[in-house]
N, C-alpha and C. Protein backbone atom coordinates (compact mmCIF):
# COMPACT_ATOMS: atom_id res chain seq x y z
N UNK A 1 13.31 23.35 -30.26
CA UNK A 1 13.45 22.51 -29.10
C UNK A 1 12.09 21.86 -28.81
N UNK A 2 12.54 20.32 -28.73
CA UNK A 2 10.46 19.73 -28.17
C UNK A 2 11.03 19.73 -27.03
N UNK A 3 9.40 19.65 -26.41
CA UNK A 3 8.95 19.72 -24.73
C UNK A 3 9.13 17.94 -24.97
N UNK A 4 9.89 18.04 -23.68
CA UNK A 4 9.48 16.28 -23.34
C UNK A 4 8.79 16.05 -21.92
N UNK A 5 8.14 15.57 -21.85
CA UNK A 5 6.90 15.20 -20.58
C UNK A 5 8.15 14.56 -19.86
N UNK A 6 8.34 15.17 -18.30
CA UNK A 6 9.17 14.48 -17.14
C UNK A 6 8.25 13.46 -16.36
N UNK A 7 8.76 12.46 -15.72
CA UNK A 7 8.11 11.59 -15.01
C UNK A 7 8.89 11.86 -13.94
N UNK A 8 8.06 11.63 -12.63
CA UNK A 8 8.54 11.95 -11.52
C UNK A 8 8.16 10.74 -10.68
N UNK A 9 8.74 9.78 -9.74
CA UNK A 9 7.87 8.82 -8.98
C UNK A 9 8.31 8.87 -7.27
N UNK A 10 7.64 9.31 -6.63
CA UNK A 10 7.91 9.90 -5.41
C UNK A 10 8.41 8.51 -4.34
N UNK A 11 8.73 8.51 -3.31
CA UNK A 11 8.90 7.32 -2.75
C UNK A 11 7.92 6.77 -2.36
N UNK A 12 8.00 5.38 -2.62
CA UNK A 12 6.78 4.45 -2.33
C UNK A 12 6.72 4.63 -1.05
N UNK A 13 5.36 4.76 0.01
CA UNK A 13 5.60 4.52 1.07
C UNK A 13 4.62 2.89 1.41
N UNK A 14 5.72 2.28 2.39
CA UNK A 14 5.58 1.11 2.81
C UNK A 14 4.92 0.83 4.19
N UNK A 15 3.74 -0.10 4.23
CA UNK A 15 2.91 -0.01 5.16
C UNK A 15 2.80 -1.41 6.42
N UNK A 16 2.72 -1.69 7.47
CA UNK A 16 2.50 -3.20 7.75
C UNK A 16 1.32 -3.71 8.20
N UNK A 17 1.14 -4.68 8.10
CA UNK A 17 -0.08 -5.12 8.12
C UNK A 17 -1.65 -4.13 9.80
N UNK A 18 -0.73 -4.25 10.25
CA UNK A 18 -1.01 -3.01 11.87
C UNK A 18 -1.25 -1.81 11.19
N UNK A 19 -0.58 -1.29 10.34
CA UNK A 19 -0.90 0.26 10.21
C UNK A 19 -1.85 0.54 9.36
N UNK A 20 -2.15 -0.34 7.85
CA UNK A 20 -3.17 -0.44 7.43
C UNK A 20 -4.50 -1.17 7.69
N UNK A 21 -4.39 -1.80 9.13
CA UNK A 21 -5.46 -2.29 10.09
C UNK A 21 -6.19 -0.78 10.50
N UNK A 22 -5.03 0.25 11.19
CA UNK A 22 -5.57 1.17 11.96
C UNK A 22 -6.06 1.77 10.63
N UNK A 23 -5.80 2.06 9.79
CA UNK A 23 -6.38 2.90 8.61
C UNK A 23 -7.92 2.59 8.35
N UNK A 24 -8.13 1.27 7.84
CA UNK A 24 -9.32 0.66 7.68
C UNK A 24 -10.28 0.78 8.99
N UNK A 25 -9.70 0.52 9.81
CA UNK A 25 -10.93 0.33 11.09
C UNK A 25 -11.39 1.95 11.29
N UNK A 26 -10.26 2.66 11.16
CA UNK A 26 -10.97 4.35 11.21
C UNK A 26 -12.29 4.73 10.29
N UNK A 27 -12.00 3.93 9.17
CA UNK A 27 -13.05 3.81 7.82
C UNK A 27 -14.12 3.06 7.78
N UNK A 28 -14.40 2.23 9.03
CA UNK A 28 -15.36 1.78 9.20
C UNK A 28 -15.38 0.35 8.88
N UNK A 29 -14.43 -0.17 8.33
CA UNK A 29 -14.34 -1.81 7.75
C UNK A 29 -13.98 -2.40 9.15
N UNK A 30 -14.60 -3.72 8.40
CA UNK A 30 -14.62 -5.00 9.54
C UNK A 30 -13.87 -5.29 9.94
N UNK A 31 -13.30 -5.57 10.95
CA UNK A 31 -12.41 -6.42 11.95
C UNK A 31 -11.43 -8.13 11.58
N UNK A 32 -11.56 -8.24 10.23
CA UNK A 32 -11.10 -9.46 9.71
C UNK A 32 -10.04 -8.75 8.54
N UNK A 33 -9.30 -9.95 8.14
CA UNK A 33 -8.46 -10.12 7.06
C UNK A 33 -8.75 -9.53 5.67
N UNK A 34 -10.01 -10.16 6.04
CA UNK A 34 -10.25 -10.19 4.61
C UNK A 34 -10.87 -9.31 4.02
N UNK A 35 -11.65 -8.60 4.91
CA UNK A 35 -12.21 -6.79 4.83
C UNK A 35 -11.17 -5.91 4.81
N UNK A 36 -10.17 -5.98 5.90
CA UNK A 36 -9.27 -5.14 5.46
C UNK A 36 -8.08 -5.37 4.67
N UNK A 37 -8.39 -6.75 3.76
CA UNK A 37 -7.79 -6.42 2.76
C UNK A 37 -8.06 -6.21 1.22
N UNK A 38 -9.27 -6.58 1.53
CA UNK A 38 -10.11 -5.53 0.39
C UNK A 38 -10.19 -4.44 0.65
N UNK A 39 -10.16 -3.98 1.24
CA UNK A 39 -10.37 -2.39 1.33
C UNK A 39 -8.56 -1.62 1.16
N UNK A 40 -7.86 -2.85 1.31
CA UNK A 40 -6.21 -2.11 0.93
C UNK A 40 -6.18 -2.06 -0.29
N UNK A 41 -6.36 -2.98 -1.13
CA UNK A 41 -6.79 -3.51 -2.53
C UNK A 41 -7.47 -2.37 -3.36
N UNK A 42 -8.48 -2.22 -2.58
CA UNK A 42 -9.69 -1.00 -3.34
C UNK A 42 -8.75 0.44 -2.94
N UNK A 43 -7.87 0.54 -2.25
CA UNK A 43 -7.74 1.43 -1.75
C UNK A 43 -6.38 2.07 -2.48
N UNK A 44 -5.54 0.96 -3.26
CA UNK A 44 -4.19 1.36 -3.94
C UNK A 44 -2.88 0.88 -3.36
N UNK A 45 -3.41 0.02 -2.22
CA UNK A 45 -2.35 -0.62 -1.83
C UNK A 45 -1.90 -2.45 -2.49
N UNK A 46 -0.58 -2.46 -2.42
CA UNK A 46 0.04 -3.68 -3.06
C UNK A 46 0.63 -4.44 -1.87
N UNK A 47 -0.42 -5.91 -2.37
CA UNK A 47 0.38 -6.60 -1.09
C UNK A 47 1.29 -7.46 -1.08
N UNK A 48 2.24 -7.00 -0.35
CA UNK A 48 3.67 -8.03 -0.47
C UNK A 48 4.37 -8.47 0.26
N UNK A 49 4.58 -9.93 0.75
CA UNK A 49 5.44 -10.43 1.84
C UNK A 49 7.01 -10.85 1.74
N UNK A 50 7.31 -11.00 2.77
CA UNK A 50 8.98 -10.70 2.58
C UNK A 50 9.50 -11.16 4.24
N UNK A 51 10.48 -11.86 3.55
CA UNK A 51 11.27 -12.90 4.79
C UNK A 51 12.32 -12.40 5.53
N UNK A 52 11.95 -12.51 6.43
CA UNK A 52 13.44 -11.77 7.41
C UNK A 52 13.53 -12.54 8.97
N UNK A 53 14.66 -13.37 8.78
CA UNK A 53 14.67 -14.13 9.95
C UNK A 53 14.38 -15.06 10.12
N UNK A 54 13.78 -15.77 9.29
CA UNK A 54 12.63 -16.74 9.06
C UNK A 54 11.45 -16.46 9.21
N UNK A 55 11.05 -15.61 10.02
CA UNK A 55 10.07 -15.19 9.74
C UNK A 55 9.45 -14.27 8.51
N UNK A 56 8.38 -14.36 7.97
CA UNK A 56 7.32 -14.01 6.79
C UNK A 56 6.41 -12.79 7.36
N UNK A 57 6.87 -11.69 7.03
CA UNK A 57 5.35 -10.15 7.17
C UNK A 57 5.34 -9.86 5.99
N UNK A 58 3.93 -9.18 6.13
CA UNK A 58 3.15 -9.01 5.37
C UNK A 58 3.08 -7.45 4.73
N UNK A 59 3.50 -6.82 3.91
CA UNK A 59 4.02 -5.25 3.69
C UNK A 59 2.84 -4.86 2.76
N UNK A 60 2.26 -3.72 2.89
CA UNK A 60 1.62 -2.74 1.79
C UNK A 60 2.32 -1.50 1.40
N UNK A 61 2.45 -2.15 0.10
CA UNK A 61 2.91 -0.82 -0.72
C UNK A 61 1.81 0.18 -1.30
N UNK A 62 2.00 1.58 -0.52
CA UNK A 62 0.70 2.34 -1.37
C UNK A 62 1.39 2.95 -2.79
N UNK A 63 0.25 2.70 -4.00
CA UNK A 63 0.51 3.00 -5.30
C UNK A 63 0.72 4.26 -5.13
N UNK A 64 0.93 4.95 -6.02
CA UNK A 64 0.78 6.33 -6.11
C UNK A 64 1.03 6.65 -7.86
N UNK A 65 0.06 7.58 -8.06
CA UNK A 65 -0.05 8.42 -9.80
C UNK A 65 1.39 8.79 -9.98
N UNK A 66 1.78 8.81 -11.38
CA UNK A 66 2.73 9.14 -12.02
C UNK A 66 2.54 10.66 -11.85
N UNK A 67 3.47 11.96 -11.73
CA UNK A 67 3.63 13.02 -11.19
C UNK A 67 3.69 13.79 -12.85
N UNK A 68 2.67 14.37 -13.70
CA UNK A 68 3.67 14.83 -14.97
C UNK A 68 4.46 15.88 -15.10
């Protein structure tokens, strides 16, 4: 019998633009866009917008490691 390596991928958790504000500002990053979104970036988050209503927000997906 071979061993076969399982992959496991846990649920993505999904972030909005507010919650990974409060994250960053705890961390010391700047008060703009564009700091805290480098620092989502550097940090493993994916940024992705998405329409609902007509209106457009702005979602972070945090990555997360494959589980072996």
């Amino acid at each position: 019998m071979t061993d076969h390596k399982l992959f496991r991928i846990s649920k993505m958790e999904e972030f909005t633009y507010e919650q990974i504000r409060a994250k960053a500002l705890k961390q010391g990053v700047k008060d703009n866009k564009v700091h805290i979104g480098l620092w989502a970036n550097l940090n493993n988050y994916l940024k992705t917008r998405r329409k609902k209503n007509g209106k457009v927000t702005t979602y972070y997906i945090a990555l997360q490691k494959l589980a072996y």
